[in-house]
C-alpha atoms as a PDB file:
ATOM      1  CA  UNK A   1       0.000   0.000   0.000  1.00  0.00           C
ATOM      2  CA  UNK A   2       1.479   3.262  -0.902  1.00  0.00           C
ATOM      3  CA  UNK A   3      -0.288   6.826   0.316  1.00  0.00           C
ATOM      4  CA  UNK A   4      -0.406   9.394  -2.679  1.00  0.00           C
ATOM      5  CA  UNK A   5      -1.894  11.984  -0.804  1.00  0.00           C
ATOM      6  CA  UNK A   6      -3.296  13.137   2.625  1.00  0.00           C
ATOM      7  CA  UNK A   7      -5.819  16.478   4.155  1.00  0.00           C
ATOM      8  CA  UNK A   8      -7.207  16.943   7.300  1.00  0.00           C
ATOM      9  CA  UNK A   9     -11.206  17.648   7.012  1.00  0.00           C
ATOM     10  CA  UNK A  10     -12.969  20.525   8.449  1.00  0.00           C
ATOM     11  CA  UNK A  11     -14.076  18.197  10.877  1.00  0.00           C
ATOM     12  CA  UNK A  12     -11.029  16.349  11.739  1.00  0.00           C
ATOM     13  CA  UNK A  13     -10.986  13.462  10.039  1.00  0.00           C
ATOM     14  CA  UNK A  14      -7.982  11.730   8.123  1.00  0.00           C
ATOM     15  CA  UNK A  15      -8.152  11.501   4.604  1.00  0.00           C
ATOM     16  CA  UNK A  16      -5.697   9.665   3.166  1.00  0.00           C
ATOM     17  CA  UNK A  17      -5.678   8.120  -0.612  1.00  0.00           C
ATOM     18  CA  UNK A  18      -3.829   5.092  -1.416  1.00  0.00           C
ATOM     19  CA  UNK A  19      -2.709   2.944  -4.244  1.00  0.00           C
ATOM     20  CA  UNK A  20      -2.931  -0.617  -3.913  1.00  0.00           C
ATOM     21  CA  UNK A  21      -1.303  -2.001  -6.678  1.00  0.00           C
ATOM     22  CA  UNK A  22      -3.047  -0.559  -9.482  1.00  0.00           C
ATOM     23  CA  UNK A  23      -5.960  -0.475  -7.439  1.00  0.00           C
ATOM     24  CA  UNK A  24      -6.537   3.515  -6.178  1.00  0.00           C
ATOM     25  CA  UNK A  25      -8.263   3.799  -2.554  1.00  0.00           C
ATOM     26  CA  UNK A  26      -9.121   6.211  -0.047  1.00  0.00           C
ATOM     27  CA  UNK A  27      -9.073   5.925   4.053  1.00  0.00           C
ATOM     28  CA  UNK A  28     -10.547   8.265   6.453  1.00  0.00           C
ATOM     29  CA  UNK A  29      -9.600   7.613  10.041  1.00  0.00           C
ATOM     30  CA  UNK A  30     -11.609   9.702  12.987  1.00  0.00           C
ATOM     31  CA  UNK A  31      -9.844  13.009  13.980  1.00  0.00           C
ATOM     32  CA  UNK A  32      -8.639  11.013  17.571  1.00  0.00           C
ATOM     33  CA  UNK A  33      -9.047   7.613  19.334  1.00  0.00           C
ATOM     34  CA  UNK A  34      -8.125   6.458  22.341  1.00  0.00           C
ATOM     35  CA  UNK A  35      -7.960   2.723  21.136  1.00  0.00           C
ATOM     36  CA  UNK A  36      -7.450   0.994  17.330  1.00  0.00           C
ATOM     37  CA  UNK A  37     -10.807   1.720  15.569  1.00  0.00           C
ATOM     38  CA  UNK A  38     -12.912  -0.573  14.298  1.00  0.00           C
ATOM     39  CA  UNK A  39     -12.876  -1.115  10.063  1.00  0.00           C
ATOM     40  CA  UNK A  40     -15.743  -0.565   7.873  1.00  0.00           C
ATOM     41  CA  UNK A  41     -15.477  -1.299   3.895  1.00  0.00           C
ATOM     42  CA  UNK A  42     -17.043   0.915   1.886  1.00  0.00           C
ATOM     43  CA  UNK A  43     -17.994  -0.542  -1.316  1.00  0.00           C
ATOM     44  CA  UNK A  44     -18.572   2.138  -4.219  1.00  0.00           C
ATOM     45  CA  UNK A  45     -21.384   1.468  -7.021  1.00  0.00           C
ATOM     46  CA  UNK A  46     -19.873   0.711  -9.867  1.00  0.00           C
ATOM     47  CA  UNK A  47     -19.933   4.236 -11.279  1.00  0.00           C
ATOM     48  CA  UNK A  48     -16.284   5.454 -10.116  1.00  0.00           C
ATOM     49  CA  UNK A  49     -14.898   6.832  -6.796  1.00  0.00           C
ATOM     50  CA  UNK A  50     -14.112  10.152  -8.591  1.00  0.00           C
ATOM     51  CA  UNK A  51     -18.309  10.572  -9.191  1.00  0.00           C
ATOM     52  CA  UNK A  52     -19.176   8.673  -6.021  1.00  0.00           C
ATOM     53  CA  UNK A  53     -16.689  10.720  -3.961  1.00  0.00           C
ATOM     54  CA  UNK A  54     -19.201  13.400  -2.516  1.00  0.00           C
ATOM     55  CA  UNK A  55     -21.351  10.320  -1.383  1.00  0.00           C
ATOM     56  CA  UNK A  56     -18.635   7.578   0.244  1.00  0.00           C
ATOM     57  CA  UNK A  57     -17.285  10.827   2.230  1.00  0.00           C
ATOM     58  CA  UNK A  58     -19.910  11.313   3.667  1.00  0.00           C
ATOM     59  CA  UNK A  59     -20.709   8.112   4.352  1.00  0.00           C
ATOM     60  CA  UNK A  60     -17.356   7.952   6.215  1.00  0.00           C
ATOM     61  CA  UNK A  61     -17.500  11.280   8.289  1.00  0.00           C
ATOM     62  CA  UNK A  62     -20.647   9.511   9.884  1.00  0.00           C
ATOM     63  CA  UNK A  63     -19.089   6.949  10.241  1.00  0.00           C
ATOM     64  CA  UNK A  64     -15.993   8.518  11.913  1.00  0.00           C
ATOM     65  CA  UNK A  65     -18.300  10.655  14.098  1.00  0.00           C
ATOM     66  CA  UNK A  66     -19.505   7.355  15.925  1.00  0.00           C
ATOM     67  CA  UNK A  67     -15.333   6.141  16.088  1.00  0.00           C
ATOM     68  CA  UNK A  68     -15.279   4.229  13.127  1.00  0.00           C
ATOM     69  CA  UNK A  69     -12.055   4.203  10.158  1.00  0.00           C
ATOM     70  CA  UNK A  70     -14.175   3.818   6.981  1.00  0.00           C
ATOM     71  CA  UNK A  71     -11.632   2.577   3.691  1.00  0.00           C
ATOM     72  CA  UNK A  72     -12.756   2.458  -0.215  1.00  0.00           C
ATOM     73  CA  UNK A  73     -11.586   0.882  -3.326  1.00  0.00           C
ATOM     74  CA  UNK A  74     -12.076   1.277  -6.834  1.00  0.00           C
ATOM     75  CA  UNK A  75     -14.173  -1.327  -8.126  1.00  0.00           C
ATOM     76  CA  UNK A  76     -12.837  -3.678 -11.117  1.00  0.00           C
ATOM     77  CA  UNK A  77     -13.528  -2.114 -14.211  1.00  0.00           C
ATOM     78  CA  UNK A  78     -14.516   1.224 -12.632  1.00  0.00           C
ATOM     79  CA  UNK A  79     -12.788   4.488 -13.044  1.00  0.00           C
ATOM     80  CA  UNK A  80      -9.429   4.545 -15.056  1.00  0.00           C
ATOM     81  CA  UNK A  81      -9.457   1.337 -14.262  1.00  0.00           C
ATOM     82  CA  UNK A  82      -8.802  -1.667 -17.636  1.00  0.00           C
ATOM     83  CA  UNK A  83     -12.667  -2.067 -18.494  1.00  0.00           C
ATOM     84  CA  UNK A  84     -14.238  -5.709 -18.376  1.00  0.00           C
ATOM     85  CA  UNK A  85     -15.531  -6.549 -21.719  1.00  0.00           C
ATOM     86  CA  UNK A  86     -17.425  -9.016 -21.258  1.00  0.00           C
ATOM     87  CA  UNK A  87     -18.917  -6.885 -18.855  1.00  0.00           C
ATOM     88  CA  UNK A  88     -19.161  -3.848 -20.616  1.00  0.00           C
ATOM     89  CA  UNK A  89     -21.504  -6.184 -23.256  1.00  0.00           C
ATOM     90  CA  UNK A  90     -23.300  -7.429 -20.681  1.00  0.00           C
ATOM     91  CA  UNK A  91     -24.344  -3.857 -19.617  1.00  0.00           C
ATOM     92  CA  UNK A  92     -25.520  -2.857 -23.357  1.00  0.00           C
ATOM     93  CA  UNK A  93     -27.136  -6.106 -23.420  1.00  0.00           C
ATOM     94  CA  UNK A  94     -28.975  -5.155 -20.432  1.00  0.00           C
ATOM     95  CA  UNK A  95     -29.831  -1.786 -21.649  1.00  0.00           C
ATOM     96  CA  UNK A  96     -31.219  -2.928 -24.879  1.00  0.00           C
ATOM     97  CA  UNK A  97     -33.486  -5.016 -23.261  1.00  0.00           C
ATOM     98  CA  UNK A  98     -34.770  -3.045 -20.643  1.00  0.00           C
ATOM     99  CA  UNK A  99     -35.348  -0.318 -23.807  1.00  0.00           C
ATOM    100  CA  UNK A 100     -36.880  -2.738 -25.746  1.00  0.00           C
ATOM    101  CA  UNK A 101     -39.251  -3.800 -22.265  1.00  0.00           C
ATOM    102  CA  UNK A 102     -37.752  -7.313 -22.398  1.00  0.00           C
ATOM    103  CA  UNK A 103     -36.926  -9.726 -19.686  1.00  0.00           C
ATOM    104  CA  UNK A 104     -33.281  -9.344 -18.152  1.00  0.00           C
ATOM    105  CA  UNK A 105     -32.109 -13.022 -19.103  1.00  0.00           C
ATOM    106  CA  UNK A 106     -30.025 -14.939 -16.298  1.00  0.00           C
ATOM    107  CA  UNK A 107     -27.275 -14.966 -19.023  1.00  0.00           C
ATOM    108  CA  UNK A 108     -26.792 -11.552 -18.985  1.00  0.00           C
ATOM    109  CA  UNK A 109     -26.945 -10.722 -15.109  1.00  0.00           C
ATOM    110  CA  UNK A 110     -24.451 -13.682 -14.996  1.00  0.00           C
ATOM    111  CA  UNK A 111     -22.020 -12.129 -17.221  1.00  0.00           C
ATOM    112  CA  UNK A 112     -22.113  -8.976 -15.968  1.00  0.00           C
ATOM    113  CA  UNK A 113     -22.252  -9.266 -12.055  1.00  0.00           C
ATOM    114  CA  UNK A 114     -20.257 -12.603 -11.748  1.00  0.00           C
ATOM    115  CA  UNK A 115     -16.776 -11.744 -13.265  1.00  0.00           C
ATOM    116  CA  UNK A 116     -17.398  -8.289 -10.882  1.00  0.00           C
ATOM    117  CA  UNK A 117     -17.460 -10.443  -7.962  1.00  0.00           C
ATOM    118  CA  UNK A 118     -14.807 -12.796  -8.845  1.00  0.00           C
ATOM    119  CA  UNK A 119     -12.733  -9.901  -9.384  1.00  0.00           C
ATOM    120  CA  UNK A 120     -13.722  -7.606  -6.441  1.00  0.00           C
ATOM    121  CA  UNK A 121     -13.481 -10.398  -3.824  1.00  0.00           C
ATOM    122  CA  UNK A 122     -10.023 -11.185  -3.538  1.00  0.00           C
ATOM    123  CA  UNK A 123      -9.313  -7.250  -3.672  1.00  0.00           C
ATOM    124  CA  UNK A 124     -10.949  -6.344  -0.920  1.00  0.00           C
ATOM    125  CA  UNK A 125      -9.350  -9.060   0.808  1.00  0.00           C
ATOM    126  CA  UNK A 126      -5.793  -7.646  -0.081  1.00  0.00           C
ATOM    127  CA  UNK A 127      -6.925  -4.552   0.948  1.00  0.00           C
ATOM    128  CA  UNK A 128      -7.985  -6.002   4.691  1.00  0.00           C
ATOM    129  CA  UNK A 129      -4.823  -7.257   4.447  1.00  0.00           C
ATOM    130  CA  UNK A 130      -2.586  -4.139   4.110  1.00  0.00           C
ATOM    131  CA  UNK A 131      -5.321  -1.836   6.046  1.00  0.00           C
ATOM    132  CA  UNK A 132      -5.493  -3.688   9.374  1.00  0.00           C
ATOM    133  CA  UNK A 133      -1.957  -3.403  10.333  1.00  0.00           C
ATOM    134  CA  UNK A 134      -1.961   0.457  10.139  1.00  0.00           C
ATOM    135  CA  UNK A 135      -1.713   2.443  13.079  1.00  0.00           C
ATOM    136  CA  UNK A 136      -4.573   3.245  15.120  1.00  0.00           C
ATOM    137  CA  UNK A 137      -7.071   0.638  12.863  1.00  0.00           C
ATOM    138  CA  UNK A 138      -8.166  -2.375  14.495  1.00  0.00           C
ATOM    139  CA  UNK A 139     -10.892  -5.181  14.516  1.00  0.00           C
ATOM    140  CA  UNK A 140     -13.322  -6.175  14.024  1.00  0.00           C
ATOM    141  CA  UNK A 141     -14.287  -5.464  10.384  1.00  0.00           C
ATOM    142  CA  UNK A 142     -17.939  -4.723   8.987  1.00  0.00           C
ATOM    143  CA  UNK A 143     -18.770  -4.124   5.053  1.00  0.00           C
ATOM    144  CA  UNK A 144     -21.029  -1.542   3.823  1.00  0.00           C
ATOM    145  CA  UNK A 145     -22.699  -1.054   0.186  1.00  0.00           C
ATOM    146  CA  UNK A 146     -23.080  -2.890  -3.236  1.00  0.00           C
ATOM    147  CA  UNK A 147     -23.354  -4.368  -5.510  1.00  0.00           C
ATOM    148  CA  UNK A 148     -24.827  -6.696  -3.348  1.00  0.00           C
ATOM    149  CA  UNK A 149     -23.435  -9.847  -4.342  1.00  0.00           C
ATOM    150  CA  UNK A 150     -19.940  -8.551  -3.692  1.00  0.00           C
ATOM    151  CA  UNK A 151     -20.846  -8.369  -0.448  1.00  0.00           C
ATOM    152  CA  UNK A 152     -22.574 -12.170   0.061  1.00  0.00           C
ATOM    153  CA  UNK A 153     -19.409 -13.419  -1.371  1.00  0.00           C
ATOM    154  CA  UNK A 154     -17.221 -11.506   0.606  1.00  0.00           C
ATOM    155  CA  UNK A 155     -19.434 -12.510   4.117  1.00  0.00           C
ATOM    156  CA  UNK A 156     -18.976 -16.051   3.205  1.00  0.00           C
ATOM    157  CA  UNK A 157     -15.040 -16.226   2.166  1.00  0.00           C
ATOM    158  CA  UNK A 158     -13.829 -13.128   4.232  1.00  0.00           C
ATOM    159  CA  UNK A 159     -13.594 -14.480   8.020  1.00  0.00           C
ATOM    160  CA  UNK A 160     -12.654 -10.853   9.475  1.00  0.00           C
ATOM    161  CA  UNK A 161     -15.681  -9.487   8.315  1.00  0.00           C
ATOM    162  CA  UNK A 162     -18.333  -9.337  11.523  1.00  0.00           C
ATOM    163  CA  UNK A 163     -20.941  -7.775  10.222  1.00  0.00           C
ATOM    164  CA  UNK A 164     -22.303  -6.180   7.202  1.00  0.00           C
ATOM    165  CA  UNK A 165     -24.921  -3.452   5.987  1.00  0.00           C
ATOM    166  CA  UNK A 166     -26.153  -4.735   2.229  1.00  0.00           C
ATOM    167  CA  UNK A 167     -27.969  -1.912  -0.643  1.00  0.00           C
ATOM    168  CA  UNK A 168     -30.154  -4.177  -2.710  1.00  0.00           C
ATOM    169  CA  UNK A 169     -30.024  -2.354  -5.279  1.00  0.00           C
ATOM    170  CA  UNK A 170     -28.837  -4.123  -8.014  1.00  0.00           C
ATOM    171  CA  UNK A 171     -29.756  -7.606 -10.152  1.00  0.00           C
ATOM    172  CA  UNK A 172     -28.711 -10.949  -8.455  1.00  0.00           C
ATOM    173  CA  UNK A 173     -27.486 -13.810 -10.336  1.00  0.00           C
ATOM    174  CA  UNK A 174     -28.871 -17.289  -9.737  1.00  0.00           C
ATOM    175  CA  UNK A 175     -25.671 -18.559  -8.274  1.00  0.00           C
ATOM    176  CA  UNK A 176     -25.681 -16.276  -5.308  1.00  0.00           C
ATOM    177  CA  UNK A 177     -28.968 -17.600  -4.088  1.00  0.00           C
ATOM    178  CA  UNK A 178     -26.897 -20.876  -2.805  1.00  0.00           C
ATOM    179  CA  UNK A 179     -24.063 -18.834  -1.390  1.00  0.00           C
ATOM    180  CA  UNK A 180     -25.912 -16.861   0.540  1.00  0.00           C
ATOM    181  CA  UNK A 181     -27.294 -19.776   2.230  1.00  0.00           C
ATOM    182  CA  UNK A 182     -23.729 -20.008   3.837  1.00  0.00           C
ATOM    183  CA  UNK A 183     -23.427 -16.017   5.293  1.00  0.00           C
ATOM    184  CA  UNK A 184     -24.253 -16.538   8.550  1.00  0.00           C
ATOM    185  CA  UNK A 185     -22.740 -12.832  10.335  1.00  0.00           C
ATOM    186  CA  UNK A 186     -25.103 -10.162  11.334  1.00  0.00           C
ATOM    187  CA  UNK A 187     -26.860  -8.570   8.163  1.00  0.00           C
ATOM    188  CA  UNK A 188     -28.540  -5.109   7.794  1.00  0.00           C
ATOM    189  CA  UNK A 189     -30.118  -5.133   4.572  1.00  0.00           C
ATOM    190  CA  UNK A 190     -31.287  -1.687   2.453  1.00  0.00           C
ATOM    191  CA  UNK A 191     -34.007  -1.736   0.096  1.00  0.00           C
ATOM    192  CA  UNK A 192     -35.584   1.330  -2.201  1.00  0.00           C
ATOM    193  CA  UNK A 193     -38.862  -0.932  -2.691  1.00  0.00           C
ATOM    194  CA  UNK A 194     -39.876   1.551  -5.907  1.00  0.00           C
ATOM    195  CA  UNK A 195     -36.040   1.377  -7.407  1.00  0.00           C
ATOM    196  CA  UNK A 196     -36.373   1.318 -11.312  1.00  0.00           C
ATOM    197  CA  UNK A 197     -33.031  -1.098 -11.525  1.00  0.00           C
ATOM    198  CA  UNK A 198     -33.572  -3.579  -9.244  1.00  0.00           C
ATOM    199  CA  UNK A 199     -35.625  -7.004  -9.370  1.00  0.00           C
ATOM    200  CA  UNK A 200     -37.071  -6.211  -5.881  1.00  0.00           C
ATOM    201  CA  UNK A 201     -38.657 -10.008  -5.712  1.00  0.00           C
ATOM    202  CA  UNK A 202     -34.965 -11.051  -6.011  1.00  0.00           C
ATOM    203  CA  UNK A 203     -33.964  -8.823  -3.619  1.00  0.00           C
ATOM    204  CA  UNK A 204     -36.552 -10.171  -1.107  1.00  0.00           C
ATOM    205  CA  UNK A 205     -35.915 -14.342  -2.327  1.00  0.00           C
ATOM    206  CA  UNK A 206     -31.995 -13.168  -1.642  1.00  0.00           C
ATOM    207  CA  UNK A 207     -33.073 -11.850   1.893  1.00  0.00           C
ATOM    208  CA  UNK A 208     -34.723 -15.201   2.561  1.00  0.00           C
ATOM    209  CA  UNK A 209     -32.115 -17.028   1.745  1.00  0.00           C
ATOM    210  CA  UNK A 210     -29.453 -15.445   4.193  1.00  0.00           C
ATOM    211  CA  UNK A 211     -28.203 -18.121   6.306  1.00  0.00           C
ATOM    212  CA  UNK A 212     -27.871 -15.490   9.204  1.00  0.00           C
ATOM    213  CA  UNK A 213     -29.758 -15.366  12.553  1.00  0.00           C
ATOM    214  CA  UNK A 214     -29.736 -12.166  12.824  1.00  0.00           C
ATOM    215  CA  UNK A 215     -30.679 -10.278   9.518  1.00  0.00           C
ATOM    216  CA  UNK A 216     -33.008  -7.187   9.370  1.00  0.00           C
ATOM    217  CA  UNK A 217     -34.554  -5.793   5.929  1.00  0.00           C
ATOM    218  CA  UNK A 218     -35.157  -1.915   6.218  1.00  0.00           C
ATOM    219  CA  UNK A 219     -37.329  -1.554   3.406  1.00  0.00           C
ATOM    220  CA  UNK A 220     -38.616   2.148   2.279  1.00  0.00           C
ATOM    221  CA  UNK A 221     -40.626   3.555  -0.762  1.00  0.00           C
ATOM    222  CA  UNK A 222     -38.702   5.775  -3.623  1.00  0.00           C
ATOM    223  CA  UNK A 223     -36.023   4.721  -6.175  1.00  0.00           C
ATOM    224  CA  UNK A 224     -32.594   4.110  -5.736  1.00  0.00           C
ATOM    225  CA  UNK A 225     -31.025   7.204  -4.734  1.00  0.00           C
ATOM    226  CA  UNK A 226     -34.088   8.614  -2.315  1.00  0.00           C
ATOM    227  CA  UNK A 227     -32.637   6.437   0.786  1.00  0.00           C
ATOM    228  CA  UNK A 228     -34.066   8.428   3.795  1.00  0.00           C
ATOM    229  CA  UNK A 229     -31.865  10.112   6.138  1.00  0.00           C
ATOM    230  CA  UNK A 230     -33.074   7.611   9.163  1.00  0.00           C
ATOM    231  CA  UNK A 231     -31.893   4.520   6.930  1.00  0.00           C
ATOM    232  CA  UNK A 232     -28.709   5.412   6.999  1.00  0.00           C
ATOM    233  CA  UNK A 233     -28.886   6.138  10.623  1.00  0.00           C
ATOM    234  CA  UNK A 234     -30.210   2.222  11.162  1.00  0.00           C
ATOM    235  CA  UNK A 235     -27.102   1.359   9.367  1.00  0.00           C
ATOM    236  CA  UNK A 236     -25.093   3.262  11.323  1.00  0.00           C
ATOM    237  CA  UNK A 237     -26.724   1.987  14.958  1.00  0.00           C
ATOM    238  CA  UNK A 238     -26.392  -1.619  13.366  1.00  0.00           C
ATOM    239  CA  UNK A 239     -22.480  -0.902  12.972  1.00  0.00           C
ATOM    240  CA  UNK A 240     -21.958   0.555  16.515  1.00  0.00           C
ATOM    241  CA  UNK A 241     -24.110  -2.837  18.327  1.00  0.00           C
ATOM    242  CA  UNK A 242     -21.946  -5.250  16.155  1.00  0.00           C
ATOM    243  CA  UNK A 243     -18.386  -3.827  16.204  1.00  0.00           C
ATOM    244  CA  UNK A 244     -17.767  -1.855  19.112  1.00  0.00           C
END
């Protein structure tokens, strides 16, 4: 991991972006601490940090407020990053059939959510690995965001991660129904039940079959940005019961 850059916010918090690899990354750590602070990912949406910046930070100010270091990393296929292309025909695929009022074939959320996660997984991972030895971050580790089979990989493979907050917000491929019989942590799930881009019955089969005992579904009308304010502020009491 190598830092690029570093400011102090008007609040106090530690913003520091990272490369990791090729793989650019930002870390905000709270202003002070008396102890190592607990980790939570933040997983972008697949449309770049650069135009999801405004968003993550404050998602990680909040987060920081309540003694939390909050970390980010590009997604594969995101930003400058190499583009996927089987991916990026996946995605026009998907367009042209939603323009065309067709049905969104398994084939095509396959081939453009699977090769995300394959690819995302093992990142984030790396990244746990270089992040938890820094100075003043400690267990344990909870995930935040989408796309939210990354994240029902990453709570079956990942054992570090203790929790997670999950944004149903985008489509599910078949597979993931059978892994996420195996998560079994403490789940906070998000979902915009009027959100234009997202198979809501899916959403609510893939909350069924969680393995976990403990799972809640916060479920609120609007589309997929219009999250309300006292969502987020679940998602943040969720965090505070499960990792601190």
């Amino acid at each position: 991991m190598h830092f690029t850059s570093e400011q102090r916010l008007d609040d106090g918090v530690l913003e520091r972006e990272f490369t990791l690899g090729e793989i650019p990354g930002v870390l905000w750590t709270p202003a002070s601490a008396s102890a190592p602070s607990p980790l939570i990912l933040l997983s972008p949406p697949p449309l770049g940090l650069r135009k999801t910046y405004p968003r993550l930070a404050a998602r990680a100010r909040h987060a920081a407020a309540d003694g939390f270091a909050t970390a980010t990393i590009e997604l594969p296929g995101s930003g400058d990053r190499p583009r996927l292309p089987a991916a990026e025909q996946a995605l026009a695929d998907l367009r042209r059939a939603m323009e065309a009022g067709e049905p969104v074939t398994d084939e095509i959320i396959d081939a453009l959510i699977l090769p995300l996660v394959d690819k995302a997984v093992p990142e984030w991972q790396t990244a746990l690995d270089a992040l938890l030895p820094l100075p003043g971050i400690g267990g344990p580790v909870g995930y935040s965001g989408g796309v939210i089979s990354i994240g029902t990989r990453l709570a079956v493979v990942e054992p570090r991660i203790a929790a997670a907050v999950l944004f149903a917000g985008s489509f599910v491929p078949r597979a993931m129904f059978e892994e996420a019989r195996h998560v079994t942590i403490p789940l906070h799930v998000l979902l915009q039940w009027d959100d234009e881009g997202n198979d809501r019955q899916a959403a609510l089969d893939l909350f069924d079959a969680f393995g976990s005992q403990e799972k809640t579904l916060n479920a609120n009308m609007g589309g997929h940005t219009g999250v309300p304010p006292h969502a987020g502020d679940a998602a943040a009491k969720f965090f505070i019961r499960h990792l601190k």
